[in-house]
PDB file of N, CA and C in Angstrom:
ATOM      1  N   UNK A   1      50.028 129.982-118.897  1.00  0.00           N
ATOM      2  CA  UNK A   1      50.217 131.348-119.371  1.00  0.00           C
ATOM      3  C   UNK A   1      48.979 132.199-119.148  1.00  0.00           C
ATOM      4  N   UNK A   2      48.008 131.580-119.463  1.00  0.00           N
ATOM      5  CA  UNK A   2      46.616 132.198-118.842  1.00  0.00           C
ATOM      6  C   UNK A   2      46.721 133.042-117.206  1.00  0.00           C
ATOM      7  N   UNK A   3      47.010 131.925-116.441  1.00  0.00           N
ATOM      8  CA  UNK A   3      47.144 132.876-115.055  1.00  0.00           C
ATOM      9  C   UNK A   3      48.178 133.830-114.868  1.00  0.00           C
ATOM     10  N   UNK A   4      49.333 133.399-115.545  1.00  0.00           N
ATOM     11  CA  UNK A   4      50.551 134.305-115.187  1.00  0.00           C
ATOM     12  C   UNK A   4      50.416 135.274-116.182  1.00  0.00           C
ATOM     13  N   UNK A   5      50.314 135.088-117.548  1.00  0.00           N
ATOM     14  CA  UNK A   5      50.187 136.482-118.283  1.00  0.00           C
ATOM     15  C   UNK A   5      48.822 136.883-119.068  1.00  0.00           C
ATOM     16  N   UNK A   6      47.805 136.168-118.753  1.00  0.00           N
ATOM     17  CA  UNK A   6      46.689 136.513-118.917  1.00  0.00           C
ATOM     18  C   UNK A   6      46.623 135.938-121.592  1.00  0.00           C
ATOM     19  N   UNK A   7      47.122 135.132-121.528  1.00  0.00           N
ATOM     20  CA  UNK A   7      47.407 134.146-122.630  1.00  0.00           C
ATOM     21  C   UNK A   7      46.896 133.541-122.765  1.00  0.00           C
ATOM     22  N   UNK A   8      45.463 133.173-123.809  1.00  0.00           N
ATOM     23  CA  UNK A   8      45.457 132.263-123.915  1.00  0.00           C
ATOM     24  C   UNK A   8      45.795 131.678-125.324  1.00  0.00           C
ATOM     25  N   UNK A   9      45.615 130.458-125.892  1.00  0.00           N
ATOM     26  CA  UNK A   9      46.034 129.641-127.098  1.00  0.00           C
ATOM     27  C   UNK A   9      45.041 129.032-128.349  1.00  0.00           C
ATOM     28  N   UNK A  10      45.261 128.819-129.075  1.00  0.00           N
ATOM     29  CA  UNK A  10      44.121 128.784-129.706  1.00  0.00           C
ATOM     30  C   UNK A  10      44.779 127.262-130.594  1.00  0.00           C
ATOM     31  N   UNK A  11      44.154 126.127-130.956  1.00  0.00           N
ATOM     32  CA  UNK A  11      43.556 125.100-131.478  1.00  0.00           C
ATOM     33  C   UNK A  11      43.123 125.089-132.231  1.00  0.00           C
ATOM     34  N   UNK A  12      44.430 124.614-133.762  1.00  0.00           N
ATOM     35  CA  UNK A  12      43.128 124.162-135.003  1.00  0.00           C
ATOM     36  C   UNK A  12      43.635 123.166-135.863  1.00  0.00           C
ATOM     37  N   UNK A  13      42.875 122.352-136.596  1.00  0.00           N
ATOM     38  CA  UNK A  13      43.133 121.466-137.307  1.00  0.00           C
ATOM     39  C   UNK A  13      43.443 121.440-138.771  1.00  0.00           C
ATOM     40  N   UNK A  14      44.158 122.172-139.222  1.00  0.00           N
ATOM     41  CA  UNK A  14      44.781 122.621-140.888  1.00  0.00           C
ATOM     42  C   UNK A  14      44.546 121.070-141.606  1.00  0.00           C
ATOM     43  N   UNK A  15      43.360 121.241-142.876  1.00  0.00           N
ATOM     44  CA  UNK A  15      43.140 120.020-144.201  1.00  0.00           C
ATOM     45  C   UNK A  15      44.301 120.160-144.979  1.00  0.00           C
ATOM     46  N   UNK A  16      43.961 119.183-145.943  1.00  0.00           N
ATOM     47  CA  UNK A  16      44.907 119.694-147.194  1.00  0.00           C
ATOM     48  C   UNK A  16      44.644 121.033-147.553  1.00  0.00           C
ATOM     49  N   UNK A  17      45.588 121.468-148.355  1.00  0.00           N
ATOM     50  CA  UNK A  17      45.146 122.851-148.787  1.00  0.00           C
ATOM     51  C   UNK A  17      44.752 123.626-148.135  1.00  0.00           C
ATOM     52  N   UNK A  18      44.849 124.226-146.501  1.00  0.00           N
ATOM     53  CA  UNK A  18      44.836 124.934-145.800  1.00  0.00           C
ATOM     54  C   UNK A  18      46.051 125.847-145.794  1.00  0.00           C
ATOM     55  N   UNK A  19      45.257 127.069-145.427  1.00  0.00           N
ATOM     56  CA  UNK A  19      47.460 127.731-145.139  1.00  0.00           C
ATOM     57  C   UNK A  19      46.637 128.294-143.683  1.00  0.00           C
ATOM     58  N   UNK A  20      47.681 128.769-142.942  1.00  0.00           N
ATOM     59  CA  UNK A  20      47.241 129.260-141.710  1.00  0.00           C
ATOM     60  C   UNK A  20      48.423 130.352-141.671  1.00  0.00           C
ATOM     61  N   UNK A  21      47.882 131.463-141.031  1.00  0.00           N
ATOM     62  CA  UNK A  21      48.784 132.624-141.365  1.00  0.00           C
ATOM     63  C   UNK A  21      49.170 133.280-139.740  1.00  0.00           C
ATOM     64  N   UNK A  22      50.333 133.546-139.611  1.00  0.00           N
ATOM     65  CA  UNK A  22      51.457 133.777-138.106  1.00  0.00           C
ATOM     66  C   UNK A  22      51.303 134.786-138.149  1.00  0.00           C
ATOM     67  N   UNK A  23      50.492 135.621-137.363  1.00  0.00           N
ATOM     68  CA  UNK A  23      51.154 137.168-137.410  1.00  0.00           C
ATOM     69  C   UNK A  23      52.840 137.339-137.462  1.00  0.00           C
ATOM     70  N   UNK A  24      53.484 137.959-137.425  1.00  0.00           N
ATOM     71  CA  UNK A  24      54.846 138.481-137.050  1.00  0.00           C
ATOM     72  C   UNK A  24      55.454 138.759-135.906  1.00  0.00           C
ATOM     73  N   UNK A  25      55.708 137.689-134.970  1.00  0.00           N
ATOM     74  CA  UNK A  25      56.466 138.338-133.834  1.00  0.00           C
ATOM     75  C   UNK A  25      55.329 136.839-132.683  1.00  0.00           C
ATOM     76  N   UNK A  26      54.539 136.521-133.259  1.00  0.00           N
ATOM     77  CA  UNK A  26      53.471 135.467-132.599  1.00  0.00           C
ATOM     78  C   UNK A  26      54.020 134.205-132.338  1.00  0.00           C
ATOM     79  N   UNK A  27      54.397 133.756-131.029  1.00  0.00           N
ATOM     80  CA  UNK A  27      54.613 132.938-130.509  1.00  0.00           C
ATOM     81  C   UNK A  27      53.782 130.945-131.105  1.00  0.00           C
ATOM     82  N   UNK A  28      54.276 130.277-131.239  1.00  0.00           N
ATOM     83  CA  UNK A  28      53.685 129.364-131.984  1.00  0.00           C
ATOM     84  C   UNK A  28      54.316 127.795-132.000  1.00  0.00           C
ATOM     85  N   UNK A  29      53.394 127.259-131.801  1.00  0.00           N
ATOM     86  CA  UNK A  29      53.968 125.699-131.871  1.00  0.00           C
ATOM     87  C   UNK A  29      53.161 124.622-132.876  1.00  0.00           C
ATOM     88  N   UNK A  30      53.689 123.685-133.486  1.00  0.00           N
ATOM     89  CA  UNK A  30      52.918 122.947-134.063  1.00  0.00           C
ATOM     90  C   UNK A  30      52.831 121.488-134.104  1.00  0.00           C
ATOM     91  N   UNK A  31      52.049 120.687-134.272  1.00  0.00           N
ATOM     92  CA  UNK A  31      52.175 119.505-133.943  1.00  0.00           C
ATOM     93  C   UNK A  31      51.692 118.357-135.058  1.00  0.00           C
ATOM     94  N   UNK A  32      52.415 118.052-135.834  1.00  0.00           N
ATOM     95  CA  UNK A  32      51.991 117.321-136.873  1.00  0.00           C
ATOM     96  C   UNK A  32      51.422 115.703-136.950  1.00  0.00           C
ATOM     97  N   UNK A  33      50.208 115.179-137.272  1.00  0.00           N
ATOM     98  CA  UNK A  33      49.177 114.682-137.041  1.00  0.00           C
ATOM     99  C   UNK A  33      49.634 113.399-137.807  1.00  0.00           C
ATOM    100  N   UNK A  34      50.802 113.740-139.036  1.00  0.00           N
ATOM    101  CA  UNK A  34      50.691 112.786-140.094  1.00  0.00           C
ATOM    102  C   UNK A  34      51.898 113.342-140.826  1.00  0.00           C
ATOM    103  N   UNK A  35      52.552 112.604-141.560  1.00  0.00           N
ATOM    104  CA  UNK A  35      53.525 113.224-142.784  1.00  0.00           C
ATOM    105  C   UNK A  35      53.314 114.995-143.397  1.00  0.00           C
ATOM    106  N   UNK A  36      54.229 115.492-142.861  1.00  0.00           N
ATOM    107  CA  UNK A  36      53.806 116.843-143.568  1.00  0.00           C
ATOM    108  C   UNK A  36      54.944 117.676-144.104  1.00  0.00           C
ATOM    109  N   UNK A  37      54.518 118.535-144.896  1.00  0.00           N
ATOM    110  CA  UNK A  37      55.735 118.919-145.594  1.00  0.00           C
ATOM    111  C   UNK A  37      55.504 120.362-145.377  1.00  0.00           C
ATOM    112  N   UNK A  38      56.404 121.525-144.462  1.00  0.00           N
ATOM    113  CA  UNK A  38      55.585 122.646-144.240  1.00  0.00           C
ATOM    114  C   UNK A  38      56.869 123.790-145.160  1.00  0.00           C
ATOM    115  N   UNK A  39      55.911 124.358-145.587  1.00  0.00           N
ATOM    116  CA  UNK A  39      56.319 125.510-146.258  1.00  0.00           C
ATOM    117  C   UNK A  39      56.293 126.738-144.936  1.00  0.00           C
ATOM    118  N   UNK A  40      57.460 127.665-145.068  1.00  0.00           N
ATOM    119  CA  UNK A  40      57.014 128.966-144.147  1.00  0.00           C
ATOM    120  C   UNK A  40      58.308 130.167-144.897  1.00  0.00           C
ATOM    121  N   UNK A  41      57.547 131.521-144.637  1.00  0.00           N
ATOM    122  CA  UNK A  41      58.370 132.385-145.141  1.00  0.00           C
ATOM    123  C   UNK A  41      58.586 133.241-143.663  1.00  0.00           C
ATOM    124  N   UNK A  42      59.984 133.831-144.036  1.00  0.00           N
ATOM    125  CA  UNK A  42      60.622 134.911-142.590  1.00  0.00           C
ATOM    126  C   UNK A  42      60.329 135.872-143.325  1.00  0.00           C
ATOM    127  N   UNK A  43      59.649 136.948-142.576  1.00  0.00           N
ATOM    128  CA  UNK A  43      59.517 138.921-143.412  1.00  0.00           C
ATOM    129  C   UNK A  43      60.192 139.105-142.369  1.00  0.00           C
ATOM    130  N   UNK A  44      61.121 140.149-142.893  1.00  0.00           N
ATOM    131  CA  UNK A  44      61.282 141.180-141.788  1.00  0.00           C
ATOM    132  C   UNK A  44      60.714 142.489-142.024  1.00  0.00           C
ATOM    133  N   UNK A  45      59.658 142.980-141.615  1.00  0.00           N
ATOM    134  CA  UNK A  45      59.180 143.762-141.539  1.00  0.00           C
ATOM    135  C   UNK A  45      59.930 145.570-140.906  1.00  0.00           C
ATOM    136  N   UNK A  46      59.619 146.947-141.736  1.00  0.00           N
ATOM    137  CA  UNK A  46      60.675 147.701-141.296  1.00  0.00           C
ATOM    138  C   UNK A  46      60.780 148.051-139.842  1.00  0.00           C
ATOM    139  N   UNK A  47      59.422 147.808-139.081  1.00  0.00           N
ATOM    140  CA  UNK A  47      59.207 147.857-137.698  1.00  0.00           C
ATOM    141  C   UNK A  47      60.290 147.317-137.066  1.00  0.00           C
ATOM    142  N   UNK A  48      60.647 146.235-137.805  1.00  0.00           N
ATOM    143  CA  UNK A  48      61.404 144.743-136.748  1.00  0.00           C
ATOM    144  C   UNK A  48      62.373 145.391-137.255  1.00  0.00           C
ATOM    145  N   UNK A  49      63.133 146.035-137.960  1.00  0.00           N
ATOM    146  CA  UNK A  49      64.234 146.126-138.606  1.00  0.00           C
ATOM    147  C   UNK A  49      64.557 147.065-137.720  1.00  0.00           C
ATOM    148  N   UNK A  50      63.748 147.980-137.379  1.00  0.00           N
ATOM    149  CA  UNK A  50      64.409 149.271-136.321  1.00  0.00           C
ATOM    150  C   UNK A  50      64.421 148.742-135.078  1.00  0.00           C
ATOM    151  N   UNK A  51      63.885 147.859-134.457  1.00  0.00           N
ATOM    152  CA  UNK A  51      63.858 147.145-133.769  1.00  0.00           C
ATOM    153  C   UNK A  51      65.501 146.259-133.450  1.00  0.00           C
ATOM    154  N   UNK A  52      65.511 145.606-134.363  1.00  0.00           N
ATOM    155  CA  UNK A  52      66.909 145.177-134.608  1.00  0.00           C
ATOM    156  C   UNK A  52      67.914 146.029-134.781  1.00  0.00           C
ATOM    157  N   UNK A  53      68.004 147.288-135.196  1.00  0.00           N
ATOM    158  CA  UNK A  53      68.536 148.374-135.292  1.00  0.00           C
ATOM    159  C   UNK A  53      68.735 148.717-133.818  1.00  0.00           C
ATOM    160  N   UNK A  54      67.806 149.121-132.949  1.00  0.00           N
ATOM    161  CA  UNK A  54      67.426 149.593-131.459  1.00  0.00           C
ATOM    162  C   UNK A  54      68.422 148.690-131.015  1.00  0.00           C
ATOM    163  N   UNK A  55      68.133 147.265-131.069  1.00  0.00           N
ATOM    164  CA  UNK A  55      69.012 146.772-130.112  1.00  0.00           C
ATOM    165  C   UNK A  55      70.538 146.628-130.154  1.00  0.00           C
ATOM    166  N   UNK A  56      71.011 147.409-130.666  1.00  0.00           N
ATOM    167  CA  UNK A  56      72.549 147.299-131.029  1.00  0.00           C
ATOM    168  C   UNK A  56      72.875 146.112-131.323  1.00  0.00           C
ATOM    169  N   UNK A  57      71.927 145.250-132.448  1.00  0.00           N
ATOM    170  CA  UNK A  57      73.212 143.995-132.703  1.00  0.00           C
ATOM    171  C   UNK A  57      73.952 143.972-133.382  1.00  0.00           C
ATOM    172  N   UNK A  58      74.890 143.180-132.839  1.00  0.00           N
ATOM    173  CA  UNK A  58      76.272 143.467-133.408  1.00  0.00           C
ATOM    174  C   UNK A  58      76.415 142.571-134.888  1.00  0.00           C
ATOM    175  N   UNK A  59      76.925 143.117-135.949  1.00  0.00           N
ATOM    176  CA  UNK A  59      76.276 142.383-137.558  1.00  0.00           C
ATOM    177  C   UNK A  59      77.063 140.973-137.461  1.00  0.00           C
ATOM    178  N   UNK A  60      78.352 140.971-136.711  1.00  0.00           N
ATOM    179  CA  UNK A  60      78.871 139.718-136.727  1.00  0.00           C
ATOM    180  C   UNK A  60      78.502 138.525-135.965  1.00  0.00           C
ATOM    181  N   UNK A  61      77.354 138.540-135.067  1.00  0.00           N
ATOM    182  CA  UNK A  61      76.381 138.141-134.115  1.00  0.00           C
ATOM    183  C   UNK A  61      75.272 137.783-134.757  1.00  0.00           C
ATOM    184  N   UNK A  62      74.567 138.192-135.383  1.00  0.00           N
ATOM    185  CA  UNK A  62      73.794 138.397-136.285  1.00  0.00           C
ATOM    186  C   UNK A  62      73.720 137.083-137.338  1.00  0.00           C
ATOM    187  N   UNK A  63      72.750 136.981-137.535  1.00  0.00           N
ATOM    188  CA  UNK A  63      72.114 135.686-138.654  1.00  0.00           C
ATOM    189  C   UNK A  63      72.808 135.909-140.064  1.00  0.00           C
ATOM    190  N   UNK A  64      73.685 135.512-140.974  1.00  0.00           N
ATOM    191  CA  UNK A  64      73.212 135.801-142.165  1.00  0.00           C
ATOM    192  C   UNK A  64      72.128 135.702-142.447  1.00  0.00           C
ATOM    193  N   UNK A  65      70.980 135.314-142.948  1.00  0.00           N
ATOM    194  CA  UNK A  65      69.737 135.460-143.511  1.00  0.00           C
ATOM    195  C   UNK A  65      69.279 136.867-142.727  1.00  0.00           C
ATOM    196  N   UNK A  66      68.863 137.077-141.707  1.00  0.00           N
ATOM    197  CA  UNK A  66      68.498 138.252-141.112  1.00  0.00           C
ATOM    198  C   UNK A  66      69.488 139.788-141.625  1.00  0.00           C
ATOM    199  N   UNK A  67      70.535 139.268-141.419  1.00  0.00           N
ATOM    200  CA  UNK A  67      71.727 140.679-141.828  1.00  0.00           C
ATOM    201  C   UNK A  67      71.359 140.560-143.639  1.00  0.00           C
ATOM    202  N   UNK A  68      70.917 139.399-145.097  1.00  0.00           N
ATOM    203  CA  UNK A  68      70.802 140.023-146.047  1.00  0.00           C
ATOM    204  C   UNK A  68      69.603 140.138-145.871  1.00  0.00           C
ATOM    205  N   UNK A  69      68.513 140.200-145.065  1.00  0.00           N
ATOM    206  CA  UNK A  69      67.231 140.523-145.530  1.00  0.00           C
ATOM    207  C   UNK A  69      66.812 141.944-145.025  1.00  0.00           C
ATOM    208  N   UNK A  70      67.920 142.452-143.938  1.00  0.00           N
ATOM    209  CA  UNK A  70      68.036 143.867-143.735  1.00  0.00           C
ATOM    210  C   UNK A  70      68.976 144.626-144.512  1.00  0.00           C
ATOM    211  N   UNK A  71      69.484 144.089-145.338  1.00  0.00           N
ATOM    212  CA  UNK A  71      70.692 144.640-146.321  1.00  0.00           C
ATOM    213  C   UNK A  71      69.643 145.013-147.562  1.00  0.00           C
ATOM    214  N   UNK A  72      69.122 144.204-147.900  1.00  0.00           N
ATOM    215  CA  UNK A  72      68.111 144.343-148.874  1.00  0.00           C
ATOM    216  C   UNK A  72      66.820 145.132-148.248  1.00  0.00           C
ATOM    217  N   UNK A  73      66.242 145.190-147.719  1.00  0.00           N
ATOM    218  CA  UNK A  73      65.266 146.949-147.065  1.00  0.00           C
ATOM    219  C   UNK A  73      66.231 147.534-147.468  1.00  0.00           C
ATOM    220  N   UNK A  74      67.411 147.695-146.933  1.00  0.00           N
ATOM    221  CA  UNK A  74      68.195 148.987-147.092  1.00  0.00           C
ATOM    222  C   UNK A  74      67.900 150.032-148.472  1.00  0.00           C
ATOM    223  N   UNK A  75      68.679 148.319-149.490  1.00  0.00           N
ATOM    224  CA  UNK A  75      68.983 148.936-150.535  1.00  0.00           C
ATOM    225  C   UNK A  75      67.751 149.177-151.671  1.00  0.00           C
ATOM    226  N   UNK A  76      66.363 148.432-151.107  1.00  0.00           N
ATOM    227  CA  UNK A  76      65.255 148.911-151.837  1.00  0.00           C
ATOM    228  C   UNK A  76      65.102 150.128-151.296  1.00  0.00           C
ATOM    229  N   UNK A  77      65.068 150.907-150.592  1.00  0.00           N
ATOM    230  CA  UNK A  77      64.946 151.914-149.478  1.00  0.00           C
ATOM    231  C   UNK A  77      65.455 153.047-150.152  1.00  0.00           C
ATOM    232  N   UNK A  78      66.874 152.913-150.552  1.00  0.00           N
ATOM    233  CA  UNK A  78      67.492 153.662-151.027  1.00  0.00           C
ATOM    234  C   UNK A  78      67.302 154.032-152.862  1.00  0.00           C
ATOM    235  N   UNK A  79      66.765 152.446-152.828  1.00  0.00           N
ATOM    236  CA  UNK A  79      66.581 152.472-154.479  1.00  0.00           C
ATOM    237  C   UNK A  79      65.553 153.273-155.328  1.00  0.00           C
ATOM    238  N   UNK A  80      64.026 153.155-154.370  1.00  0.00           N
ATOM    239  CA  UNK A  80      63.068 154.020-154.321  1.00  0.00           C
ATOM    240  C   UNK A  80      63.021 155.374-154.066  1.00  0.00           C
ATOM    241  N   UNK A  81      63.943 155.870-152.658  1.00  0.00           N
ATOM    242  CA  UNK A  81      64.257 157.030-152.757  1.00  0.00           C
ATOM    243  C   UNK A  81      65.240 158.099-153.825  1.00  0.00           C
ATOM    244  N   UNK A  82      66.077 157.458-154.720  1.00  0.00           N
ATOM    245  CA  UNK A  82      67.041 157.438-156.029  1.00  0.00           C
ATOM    246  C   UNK A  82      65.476 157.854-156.528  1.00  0.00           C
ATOM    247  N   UNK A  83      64.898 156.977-157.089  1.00  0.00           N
ATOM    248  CA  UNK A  83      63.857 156.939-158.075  1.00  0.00           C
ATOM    249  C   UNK A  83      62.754 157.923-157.853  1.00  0.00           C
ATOM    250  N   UNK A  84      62.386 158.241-156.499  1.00  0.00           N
ATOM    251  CA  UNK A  84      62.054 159.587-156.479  1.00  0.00           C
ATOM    252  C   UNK A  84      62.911 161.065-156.705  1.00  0.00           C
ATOM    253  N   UNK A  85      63.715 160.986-156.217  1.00  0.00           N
ATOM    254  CA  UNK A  85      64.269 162.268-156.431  1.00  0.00           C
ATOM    255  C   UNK A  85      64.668 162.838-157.958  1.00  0.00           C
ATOM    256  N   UNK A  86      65.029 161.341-158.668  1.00  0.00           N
ATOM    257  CA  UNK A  86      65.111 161.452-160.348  1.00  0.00           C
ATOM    258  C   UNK A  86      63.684 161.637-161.178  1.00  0.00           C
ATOM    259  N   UNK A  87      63.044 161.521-160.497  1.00  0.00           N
ATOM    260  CA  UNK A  87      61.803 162.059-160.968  1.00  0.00           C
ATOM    261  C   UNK A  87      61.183 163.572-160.542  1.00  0.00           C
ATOM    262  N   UNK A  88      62.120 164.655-159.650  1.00  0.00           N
ATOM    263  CA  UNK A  88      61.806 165.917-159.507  1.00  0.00           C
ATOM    264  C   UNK A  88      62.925 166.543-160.535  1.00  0.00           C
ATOM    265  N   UNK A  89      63.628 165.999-161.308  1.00  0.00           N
ATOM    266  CA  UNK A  89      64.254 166.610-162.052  1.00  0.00           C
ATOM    267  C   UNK A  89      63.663 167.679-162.805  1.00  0.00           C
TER     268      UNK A  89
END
């Protein structure tokens, strides 16, 4: 990937009690050394959401988990904006 897209990779060795943090959208592999038990969380971030929006997918195509975790932006979205406007009363 280095020659063809100018990529390179980076190498590290996570202890106990390490967390190591993915940007969003960051390509990634891992290789476990020993028994491990990995915790990881999905954001969808609102960037990615318009993004997903942009690309016309179709909702029945679509992940459940991804379709409620953009259902939910929505409706915080909407919930906050409610909560402002009831506050120019």
């Amino acid at each position: 990937l280095r020659d063809e897209c100018g990529v390179s990779g980076w190498s590290l060795l996570q202890l106990p009690g390490d967390a190591v943090l993915v940007p969003a959208g960051a390509p990634h592999q891992v290789r476990s050394l020993s028994g491990t038990i990995s915790v990881e969380q999905q954001f969808l971030s609102p960037e990615s959401a318009v993004r997903l929006r942009d690309l016309g997918t179709d909702p029945a195509s679509t992940p459940r988990q991804l379709r409620a975790q953009l259902d939910g932006m929505i409706f915080a979205a909407v919930r906050e904006a409610l909560e402002v406007l009831q506050g120019c009363k």
